[in-house]
Protein backbone atom coordinates (compact mmCIF):
# COMPACT_ATOMS: atom_id res chain seq x y z
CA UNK A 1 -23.12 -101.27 73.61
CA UNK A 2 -20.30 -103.99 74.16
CA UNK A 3 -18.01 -102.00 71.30
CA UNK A 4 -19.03 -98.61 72.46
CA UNK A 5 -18.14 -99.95 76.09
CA UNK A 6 -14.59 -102.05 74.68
CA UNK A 7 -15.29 -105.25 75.56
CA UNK A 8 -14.01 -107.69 72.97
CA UNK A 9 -14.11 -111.13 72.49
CA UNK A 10 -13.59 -113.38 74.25
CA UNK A 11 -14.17 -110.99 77.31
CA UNK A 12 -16.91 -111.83 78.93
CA UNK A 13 -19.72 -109.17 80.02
CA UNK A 14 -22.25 -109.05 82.48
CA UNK A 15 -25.82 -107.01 81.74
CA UNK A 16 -27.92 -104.91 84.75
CA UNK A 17 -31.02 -103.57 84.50
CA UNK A 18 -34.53 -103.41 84.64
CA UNK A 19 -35.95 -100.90 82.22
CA UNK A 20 -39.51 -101.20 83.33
CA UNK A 21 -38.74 -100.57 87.17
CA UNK A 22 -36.40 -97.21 85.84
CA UNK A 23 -40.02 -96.46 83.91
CA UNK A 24 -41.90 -97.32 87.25
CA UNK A 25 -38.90 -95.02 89.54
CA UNK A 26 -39.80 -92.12 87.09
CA UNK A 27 -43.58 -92.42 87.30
CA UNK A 28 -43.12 -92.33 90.90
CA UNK A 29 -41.00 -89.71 91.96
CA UNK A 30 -43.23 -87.56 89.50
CA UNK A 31 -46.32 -88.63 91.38
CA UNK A 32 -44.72 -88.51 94.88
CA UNK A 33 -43.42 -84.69 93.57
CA UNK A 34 -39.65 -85.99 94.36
CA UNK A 35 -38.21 -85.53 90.65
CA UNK A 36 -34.79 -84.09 90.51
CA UNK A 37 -32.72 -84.08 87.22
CA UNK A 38 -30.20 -85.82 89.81
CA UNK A 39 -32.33 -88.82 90.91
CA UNK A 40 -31.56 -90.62 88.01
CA UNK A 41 -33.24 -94.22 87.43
CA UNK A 42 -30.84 -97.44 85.93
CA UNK A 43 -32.01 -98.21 82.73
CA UNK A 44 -29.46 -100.83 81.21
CA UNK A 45 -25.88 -101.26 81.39
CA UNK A 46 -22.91 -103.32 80.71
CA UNK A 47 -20.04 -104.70 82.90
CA UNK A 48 -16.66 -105.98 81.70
CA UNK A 49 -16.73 -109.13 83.70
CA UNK A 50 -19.13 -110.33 86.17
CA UNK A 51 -18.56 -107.08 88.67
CA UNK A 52 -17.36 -103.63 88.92
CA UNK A 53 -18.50 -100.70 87.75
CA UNK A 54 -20.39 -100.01 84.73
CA UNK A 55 -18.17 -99.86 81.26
CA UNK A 56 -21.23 -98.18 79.91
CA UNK A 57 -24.83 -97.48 81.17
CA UNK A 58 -28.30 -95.17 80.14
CA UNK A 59 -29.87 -93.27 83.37
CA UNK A 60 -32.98 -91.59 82.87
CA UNK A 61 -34.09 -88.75 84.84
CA UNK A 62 -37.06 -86.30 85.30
CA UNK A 63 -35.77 -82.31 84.63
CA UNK A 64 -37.47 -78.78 84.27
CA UNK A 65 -35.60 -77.93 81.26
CA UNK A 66 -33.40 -79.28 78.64
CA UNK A 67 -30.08 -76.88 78.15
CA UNK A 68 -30.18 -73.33 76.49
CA UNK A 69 -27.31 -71.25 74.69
CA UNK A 70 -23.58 -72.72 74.63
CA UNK A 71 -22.57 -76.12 76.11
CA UNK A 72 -19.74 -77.86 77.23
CA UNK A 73 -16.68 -78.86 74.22
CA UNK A 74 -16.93 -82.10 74.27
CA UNK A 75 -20.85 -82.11 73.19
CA UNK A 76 -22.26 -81.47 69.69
CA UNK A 77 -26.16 -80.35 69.53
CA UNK A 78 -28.37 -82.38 67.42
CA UNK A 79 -32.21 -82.08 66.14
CA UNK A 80 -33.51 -84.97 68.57
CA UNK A 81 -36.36 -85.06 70.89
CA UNK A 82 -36.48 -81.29 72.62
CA UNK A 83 -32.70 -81.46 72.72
CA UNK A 84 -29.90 -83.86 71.85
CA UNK A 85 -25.96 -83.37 73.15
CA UNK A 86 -23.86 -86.22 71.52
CA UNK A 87 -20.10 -86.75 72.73
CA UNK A 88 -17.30 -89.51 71.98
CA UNK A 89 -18.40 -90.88 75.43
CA UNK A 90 -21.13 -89.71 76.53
CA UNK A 91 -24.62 -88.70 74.84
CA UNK A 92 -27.80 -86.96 76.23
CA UNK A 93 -31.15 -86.72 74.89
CA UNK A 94 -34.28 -84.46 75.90
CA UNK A 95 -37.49 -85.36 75.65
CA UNK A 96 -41.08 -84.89 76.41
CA UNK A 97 -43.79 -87.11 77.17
CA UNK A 98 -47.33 -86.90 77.95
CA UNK A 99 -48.85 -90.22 78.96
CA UNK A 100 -51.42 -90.73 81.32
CA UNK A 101 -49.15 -93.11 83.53
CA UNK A 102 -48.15 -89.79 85.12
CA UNK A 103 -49.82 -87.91 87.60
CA UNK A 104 -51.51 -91.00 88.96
CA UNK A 105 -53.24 -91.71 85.95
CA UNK A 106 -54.80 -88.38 85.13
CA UNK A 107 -52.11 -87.87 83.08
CA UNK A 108 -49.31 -85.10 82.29
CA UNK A 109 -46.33 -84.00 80.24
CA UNK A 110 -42.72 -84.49 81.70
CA UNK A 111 -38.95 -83.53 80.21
CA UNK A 112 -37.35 -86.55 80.38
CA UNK A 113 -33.57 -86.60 80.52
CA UNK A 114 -31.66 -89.95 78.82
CA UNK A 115 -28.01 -90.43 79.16
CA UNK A 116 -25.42 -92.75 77.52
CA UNK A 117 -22.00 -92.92 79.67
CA UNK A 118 -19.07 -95.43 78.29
CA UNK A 119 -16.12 -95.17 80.97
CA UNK A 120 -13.70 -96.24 78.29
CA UNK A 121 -11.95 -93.51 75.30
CA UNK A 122 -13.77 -94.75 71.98
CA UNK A 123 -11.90 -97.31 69.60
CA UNK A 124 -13.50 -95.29 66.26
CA UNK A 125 -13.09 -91.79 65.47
CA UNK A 126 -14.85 -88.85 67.17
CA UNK A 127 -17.61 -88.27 64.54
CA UNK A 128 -18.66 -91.88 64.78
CA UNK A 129 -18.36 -92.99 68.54
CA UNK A 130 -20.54 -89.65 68.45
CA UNK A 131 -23.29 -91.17 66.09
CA UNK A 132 -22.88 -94.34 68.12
CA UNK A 133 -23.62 -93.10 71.75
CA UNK A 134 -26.52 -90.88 70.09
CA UNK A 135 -27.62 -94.16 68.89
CA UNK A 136 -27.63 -95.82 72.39
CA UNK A 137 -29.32 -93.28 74.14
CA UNK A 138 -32.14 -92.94 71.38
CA UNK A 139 -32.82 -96.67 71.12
CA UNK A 140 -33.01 -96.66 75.28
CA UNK A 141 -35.17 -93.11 75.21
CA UNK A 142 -37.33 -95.24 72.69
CA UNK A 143 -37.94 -97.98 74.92
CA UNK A 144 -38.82 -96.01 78.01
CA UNK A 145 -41.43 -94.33 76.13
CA UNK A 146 -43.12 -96.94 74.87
CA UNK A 147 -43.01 -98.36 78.52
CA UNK A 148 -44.36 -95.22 79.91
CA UNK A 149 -46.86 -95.07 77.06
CA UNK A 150 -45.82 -91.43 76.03
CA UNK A 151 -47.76 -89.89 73.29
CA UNK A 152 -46.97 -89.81 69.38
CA UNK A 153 -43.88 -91.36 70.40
CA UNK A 154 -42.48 -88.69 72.77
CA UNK A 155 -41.39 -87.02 69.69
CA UNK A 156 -38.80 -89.18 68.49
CA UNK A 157 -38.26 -90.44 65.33
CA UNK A 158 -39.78 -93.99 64.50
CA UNK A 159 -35.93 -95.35 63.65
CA UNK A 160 -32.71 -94.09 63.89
CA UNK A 161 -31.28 -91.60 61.44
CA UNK A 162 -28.25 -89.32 62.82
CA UNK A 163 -30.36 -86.11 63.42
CA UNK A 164 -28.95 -82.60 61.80
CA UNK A 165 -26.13 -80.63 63.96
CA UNK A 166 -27.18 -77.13 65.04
């Protein structure tokens, strides 16, 4: 995340967040029926220095559906999760999960929306600061669903591979 996000040594970087409490944000606003694809939950991120805004960050939030037909120019679709979009700074990745954490523990299935943002142009070429922010946001998506104790893996492969364009 620290090359995605250009810090280099001997920069220094600062880390934020708390991955379970973004897994305990989304089990609540599902339960409290407050999910909106905009109420997005701090997953991790990375600051150049000890303040300031992000240089790169995953958000989760809770949608209704993962994107149909054309999208923006800057995106590529992949064969990840429900749906994968994969940019040179910025990567988002679809997924369902059923877990009984949900629904105050009778269980139910929910579209979860990950997102990788870098603030910073990549230092690579296109195709792989692509492959890399896929890679973020997978290994993040990953983590939440183990946390959230999603079923058969919310659908995501066990490890990393770069999934098939469409």
């Amino acid at each position: 995340m620290e090359r995605i996000a250009g810090i280099a040594e001997p920069a220094k970087a600062a880390y934020l967040g708390d991955p379970q409490g973004a897994a305990d944000g989304l089990v609540a606003q599902y339960d409290a029926a407050t999910a909106s694809e905009y109420d997005y939950e701090e997953f991790c991120g990375v600051h150049r220095g000890e303040a300031g805004l992000p240089a790169a960050r995953v958000r989760f939030s809770l949608t209704d559906e993962a994107p149909g037909g054309e999208v923006a120019s800057i995106f590529k679709r992949y064969r990840m999760g429900k749906t994968a979009l994969a940019g040179a700074k910025v990567s988002v990745l679809y997924f369902e999960c059923s877990s009984k954490t949900f629904s105050l523990g009778a269980g139910a299935t929910v579209l979860i929306r990950g997102e990788f943002r870098a603030t910073n142009e990549p230092s690579e070429p296109e195709d792989a600061a692509r492959e890399d922010t896929l890679r973020v946001v997978y290994e993040a998506s990953s983590a939440l669903s183990g946390l959230l104790d999603c079923e058969s893996h919310a659908g995501l492969p066990s490890s990393f591979t770069m999934p098939a364009e469409v």
